[in-house]
Protein backbone atom coordinates (compact mmCIF):
# COMPACT_ATOMS: atom_id res chain seq x y z
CA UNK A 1 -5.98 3.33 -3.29
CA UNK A 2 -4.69 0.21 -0.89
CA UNK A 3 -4.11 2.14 2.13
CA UNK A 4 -1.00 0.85 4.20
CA UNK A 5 1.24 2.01 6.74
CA UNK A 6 4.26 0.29 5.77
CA UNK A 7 3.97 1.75 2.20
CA UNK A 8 5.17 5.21 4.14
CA UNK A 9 8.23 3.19 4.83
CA UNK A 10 9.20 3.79 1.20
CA UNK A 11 9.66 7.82 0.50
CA UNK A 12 12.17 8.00 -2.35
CA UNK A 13 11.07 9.95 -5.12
CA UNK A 14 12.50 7.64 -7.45
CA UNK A 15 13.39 3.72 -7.78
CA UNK A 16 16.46 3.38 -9.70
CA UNK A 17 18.02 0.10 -8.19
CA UNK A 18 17.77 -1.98 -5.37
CA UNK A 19 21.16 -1.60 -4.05
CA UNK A 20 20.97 0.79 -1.20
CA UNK A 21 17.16 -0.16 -0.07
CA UNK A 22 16.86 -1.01 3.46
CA UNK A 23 14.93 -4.13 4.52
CA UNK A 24 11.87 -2.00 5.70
CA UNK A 25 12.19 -0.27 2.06
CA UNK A 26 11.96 -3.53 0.18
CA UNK A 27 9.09 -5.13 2.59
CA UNK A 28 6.91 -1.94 2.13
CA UNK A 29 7.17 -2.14 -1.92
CA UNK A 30 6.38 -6.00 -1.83
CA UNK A 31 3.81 -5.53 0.93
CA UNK A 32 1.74 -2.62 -0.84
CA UNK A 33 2.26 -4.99 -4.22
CA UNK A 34 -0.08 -7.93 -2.55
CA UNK A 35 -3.14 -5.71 -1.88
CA UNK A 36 -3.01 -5.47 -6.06
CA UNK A 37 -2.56 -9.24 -6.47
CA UNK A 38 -6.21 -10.16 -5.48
CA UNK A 39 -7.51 -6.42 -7.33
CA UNK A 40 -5.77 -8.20 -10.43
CA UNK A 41 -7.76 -11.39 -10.41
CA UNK A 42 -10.82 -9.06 -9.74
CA UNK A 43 -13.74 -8.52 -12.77
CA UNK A 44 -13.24 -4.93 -12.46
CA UNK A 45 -9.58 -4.37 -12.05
CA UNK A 46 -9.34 -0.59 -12.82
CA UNK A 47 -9.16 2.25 -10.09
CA UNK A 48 -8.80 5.68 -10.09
CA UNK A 49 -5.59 6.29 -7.71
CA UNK A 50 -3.56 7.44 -11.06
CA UNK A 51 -6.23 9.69 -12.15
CA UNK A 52 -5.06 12.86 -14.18
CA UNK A 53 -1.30 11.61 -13.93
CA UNK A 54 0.39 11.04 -16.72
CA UNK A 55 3.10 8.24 -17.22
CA UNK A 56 5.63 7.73 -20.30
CA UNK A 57 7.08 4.60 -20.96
CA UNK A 58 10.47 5.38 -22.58
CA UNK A 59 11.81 2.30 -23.72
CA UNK A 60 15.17 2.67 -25.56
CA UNK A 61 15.42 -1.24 -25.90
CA UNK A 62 12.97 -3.47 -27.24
CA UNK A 63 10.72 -5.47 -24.51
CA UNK A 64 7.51 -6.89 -24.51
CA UNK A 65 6.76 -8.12 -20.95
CA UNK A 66 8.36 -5.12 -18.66
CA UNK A 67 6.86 -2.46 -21.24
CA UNK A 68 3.06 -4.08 -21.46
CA UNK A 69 2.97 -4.87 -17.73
CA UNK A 70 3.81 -1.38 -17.43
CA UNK A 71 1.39 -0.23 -19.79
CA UNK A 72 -1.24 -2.37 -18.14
CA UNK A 73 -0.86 -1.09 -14.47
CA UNK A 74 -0.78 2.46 -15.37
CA UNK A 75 -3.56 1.96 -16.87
CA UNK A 76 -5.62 -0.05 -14.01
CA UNK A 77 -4.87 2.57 -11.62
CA UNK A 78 -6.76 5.14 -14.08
CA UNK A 79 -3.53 6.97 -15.54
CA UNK A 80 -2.71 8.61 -18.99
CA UNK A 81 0.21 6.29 -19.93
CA UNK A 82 1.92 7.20 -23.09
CA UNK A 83 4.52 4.58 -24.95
CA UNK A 84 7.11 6.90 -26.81
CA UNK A 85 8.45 4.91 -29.61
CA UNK A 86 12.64 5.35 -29.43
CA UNK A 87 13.09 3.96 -33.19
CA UNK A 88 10.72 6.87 -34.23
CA UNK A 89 11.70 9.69 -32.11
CA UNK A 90 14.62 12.69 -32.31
CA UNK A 91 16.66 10.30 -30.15
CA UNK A 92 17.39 9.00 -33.45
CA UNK A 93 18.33 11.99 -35.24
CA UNK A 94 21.06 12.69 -33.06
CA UNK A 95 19.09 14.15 -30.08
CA UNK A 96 20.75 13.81 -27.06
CA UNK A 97 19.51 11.96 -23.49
CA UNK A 98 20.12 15.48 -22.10
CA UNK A 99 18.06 17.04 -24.71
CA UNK A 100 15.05 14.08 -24.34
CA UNK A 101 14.87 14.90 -20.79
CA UNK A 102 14.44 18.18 -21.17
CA UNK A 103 11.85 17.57 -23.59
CA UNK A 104 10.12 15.28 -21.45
CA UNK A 105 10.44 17.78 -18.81
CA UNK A 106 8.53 20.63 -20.54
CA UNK A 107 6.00 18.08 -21.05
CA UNK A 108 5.34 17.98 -17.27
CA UNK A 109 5.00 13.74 -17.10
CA UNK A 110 4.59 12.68 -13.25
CA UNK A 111 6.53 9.53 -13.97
CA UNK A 112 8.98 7.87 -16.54
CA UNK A 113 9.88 4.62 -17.06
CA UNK A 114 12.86 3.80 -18.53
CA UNK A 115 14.89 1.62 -20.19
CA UNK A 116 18.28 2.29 -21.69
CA UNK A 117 21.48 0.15 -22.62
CA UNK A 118 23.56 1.86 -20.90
CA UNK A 119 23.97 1.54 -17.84
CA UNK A 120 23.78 4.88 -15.33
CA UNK A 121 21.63 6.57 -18.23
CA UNK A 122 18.58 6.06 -16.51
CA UNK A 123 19.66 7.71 -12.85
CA UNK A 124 21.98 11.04 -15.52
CA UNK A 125 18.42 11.11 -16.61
CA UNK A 126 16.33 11.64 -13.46
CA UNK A 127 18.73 14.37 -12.19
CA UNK A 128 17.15 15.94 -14.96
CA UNK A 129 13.80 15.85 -14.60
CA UNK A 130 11.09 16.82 -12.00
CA UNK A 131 8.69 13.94 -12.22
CA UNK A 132 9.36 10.33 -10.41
CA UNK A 133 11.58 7.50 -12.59
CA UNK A 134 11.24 4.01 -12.40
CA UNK A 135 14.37 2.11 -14.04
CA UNK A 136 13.19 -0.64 -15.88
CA UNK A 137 16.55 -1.94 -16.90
CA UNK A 138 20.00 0.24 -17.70
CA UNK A 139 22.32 -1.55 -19.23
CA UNK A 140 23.91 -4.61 -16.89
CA UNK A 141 23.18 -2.58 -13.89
CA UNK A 142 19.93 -2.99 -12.48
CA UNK A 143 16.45 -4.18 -12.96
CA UNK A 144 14.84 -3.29 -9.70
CA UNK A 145 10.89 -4.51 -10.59
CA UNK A 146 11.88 -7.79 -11.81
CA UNK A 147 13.92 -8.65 -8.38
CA UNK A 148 10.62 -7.13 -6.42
CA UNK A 149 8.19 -9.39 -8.44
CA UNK A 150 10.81 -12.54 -8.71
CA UNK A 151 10.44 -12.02 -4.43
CA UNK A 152 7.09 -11.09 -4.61
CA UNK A 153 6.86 -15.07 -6.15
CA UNK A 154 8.99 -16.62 -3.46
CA UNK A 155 7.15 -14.95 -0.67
CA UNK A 156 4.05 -15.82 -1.39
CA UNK A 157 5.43 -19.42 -2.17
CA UNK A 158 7.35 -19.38 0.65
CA UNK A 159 6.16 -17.10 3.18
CA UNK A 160 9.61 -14.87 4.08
CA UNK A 161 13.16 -15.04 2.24
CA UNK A 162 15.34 -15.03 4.66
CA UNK A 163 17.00 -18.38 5.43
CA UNK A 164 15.81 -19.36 1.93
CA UNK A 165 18.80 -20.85 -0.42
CA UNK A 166 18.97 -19.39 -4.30
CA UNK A 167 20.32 -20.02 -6.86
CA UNK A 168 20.86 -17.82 -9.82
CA UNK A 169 22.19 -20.17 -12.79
CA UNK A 170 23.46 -18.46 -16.39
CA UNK A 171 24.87 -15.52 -17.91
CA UNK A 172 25.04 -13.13 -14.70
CA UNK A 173 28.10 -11.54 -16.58
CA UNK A 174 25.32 -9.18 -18.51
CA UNK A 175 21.86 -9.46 -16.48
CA UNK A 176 20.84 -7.16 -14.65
CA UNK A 177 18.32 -8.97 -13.71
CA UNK A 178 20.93 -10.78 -11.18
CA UNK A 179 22.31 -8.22 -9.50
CA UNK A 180 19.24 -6.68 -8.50
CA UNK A 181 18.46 -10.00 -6.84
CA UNK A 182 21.58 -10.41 -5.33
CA UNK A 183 21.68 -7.24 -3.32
CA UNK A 184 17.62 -7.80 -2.62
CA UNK A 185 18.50 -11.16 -1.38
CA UNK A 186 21.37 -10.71 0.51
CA UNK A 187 19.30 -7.58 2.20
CA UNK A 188 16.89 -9.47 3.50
CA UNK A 189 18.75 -12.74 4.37
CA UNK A 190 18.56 -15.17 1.94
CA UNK A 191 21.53 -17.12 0.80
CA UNK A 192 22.74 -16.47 -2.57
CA UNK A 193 24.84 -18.48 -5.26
CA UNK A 194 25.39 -17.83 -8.64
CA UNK A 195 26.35 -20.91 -11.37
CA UNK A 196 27.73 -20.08 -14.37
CA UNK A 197 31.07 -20.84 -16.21
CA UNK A 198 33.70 -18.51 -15.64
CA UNK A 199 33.54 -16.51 -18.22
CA UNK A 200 29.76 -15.44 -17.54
CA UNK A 201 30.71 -14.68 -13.81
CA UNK A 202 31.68 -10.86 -12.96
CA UNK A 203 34.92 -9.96 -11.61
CA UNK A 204 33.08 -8.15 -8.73
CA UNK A 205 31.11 -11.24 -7.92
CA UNK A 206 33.21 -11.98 -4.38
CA UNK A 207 32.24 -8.17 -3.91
CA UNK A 208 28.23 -9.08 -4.29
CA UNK A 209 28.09 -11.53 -1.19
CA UNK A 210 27.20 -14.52 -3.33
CA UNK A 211 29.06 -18.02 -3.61
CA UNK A 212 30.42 -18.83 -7.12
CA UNK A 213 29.61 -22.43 -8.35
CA UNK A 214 31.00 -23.91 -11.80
CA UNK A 215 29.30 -26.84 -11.40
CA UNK A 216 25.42 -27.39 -11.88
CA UNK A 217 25.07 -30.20 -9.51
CA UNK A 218 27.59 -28.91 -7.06
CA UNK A 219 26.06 -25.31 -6.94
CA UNK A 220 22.14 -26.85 -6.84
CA UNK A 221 22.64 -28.98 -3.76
CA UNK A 222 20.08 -28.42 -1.46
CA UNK A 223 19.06 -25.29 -2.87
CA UNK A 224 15.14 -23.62 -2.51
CA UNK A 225 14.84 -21.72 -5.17
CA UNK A 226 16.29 -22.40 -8.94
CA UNK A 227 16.29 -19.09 -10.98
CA UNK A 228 17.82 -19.53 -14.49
CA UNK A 229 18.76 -16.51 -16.69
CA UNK A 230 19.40 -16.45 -20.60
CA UNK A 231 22.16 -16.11 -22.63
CA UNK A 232 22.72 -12.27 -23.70
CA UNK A 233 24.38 -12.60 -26.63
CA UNK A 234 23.51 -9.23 -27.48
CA UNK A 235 25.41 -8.34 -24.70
CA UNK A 236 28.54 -10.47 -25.69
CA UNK A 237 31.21 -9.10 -27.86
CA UNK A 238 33.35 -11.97 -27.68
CA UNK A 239 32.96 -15.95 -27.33
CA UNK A 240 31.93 -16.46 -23.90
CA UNK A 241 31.67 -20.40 -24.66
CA UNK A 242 32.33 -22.61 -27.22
CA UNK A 243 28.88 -23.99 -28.04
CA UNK A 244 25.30 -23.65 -27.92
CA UNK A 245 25.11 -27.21 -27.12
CA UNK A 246 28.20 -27.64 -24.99
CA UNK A 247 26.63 -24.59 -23.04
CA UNK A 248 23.14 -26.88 -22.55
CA UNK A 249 24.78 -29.78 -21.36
CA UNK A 250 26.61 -28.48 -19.01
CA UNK A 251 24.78 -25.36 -17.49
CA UNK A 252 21.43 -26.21 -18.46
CA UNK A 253 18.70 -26.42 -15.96
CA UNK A 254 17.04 -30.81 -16.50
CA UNK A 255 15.44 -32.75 -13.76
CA UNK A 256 19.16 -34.86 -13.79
CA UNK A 257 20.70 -31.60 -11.97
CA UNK A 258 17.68 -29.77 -10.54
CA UNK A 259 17.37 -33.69 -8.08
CA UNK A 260 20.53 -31.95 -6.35
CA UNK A 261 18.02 -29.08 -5.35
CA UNK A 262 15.48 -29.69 -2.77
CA UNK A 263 12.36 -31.29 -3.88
CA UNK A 264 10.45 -28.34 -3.29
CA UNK A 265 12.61 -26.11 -5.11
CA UNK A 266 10.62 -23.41 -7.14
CA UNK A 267 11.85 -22.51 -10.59
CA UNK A 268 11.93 -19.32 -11.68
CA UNK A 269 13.35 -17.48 -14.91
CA UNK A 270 12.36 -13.50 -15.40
CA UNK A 271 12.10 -13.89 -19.49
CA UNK A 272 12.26 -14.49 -22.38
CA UNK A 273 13.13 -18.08 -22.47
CA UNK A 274 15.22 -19.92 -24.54
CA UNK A 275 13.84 -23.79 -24.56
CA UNK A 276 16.46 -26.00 -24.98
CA UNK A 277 19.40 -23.61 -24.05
CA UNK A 278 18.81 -22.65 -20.65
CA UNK A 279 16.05 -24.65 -19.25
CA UNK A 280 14.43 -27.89 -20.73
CA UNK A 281 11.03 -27.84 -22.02
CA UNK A 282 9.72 -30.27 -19.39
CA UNK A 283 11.35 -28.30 -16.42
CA UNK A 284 9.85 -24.82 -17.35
CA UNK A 285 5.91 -26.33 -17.76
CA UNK A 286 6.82 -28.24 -14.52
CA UNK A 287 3.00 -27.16 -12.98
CA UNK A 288 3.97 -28.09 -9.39
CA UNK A 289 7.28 -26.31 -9.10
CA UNK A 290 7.41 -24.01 -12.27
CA UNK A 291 6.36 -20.60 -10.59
CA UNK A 292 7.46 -18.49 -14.16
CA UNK A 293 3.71 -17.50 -15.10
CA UNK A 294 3.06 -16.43 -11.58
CA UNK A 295 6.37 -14.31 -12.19
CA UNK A 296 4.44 -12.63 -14.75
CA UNK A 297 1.27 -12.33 -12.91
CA UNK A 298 3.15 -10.25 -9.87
CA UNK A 299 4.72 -8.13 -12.34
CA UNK A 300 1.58 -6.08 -13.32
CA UNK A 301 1.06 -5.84 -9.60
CA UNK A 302 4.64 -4.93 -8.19
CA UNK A 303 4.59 -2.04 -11.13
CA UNK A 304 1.22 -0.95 -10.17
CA UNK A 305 2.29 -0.64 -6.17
CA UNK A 306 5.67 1.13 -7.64
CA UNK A 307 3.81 3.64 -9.64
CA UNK A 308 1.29 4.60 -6.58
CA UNK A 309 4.00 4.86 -4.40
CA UNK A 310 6.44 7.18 -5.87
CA UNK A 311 3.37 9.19 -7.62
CA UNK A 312 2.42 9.45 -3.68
CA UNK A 313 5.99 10.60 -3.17
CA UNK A 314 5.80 13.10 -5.60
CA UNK A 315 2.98 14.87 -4.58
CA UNK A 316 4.05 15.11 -1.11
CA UNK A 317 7.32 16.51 -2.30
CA UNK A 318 5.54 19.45 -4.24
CA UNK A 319 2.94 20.22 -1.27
CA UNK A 320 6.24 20.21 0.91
CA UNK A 321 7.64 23.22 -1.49
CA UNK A 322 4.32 24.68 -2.18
């Protein structure tokens, strides 16, 4: 177990979103996260702090990254994880998210992550449960581990976030992704704009505490941090824009408009990518100023610290009622 006194700082039983979490909240969570960083690059990764617990991934949308990296730092921290397979199981033969939690519950899991389309399904689901729940995406609510490992990468990059300038360039319409970093940003200072075309911008934007840009170049200027999101067309039920290409040339992240940024600026984009839509080829592999694989690399580590933590949490709470 990393032992630190900030981690007490953080005693929820559950992290379903970062709106809400208080500066000290968010700095314990990235601060007990860095102890795992180094463990990670270790020969012998594995420890025994999840021991005996037992974690189920309940994933009721396909994902590959946020799933594994799960998977993987349940499992370095010596717990049982279990990946229940949504395609295969009663959910569809009618069963309800009521009835899965329920089931769940008898099963007496100490934590469940989960992701769901819709979102809210994820917090109506721990208000059902005894054990701890991680959200790992609901709908185009929140993803609170991906904005905790996206800062995780700029503070090691760049030592704090406040004062820093960010960008968050795409389809922040339907990502969840960018409102969790919005309200973690804004919390602990940063300055946050979002670039998209109008259509991909949410009404409630003006309501987030960000500055709306239309403009690549406009919206990039002098900006430290570039952090470009896909194109959810799963998401979309309706044309959003008139053209794959039209949407590259214009909101596209080259080195023509990313020269408006500082020329420092990290890029960052939380997955999967789609070259030549987005994000040019030559921008993503950009080794000096590309940070997306370390993005990847603090994942396993900000899940691991989020899985101690509330597991911590947990058993306080039941020696508290005992």
């Amino acid at each position: 177990m990393i032992e630190d006194e900030t981690a007490f700082s953080y005693t929820h039983r559950h992290l379903l979103g970062i709106e809400g979490l208080s500066p000290p909240e968010i700095t314990a969570l990235l601060d007990q996260s860095e102890g795992y960083v180094e463990q990670n690059r270790q020969a012998d990764k594995k420890q025994g702090v999840l021991r005996g617990r037992t974690i189920i991934n309940l994933f009721f949308e396909a994902s590959t990254r946020t799933r594994t990296s799960f998977e993987l730092a349940g499992k370095r921290l010596g717990g049982d994880v279990i990946n229940m397979s949504v395609s295969n199981s009663s959910v569809k033969k009618g069963e309800t998210l009521i009835d899965t939690a329920m089931t769940l519950n008898a099963m007496h899991p100490d934590v469940l992550v989960v992701r769901h389309p819709a979102s809210g399904a994820v917090k109506l689901l721990s208000e059902k449960v005894n054990c701890a729940v991680i959200n790992a995406g609901d709908g185009s609510h929140e993803h609170p581990t991906q904005a905790l490992l996206d800062a995780l990468t700029i503070r090691r990059r760049r030592g704090e976030l406040s004062g820093l300038t960010v960008a968050i360039c795409g389809d922040v319409q339907h990502s969840r992704v960018a409102r969790s970093n919005i309200h973690l940003l804004n919390t602990m200072g940063a300055r946050v704009r979002v670039i998209a075309p109008r259509t991909l911008i949410p009404a409630e934007a003006a309501r987030l505490g960000v500055e709306v840009f239309h403009d690549m170049d406009r919206g990039l200027e002098g900006c430290d941090i570039v952090m470009m999101l896909r194109l959810q067309t799963e998401r979309m039920h309706s044309n959003f824009f008139p053209s794959i290409r039209e949407y590259f040339h214009f909101f596209a992240l080259d080195y023509d408009n990313l020269a408006k940024a500082k020329p420092d600026a990290l890029i960052m984009h939380p997955g999967p990518m789609n070259r030549g839509v987005e994000i040019d080829s030559e921008v993503a592999d950009d080794y000096g100023r590309s940070v997306i694989r370390e993005q990847v690399e603090m994942g396993v580590a900000v899940r691991m610290a989020c899985l101690e933590l509330l597991s911590r949490n947990l058993s306080n709470d039941i020696s508290r009622n005992l």
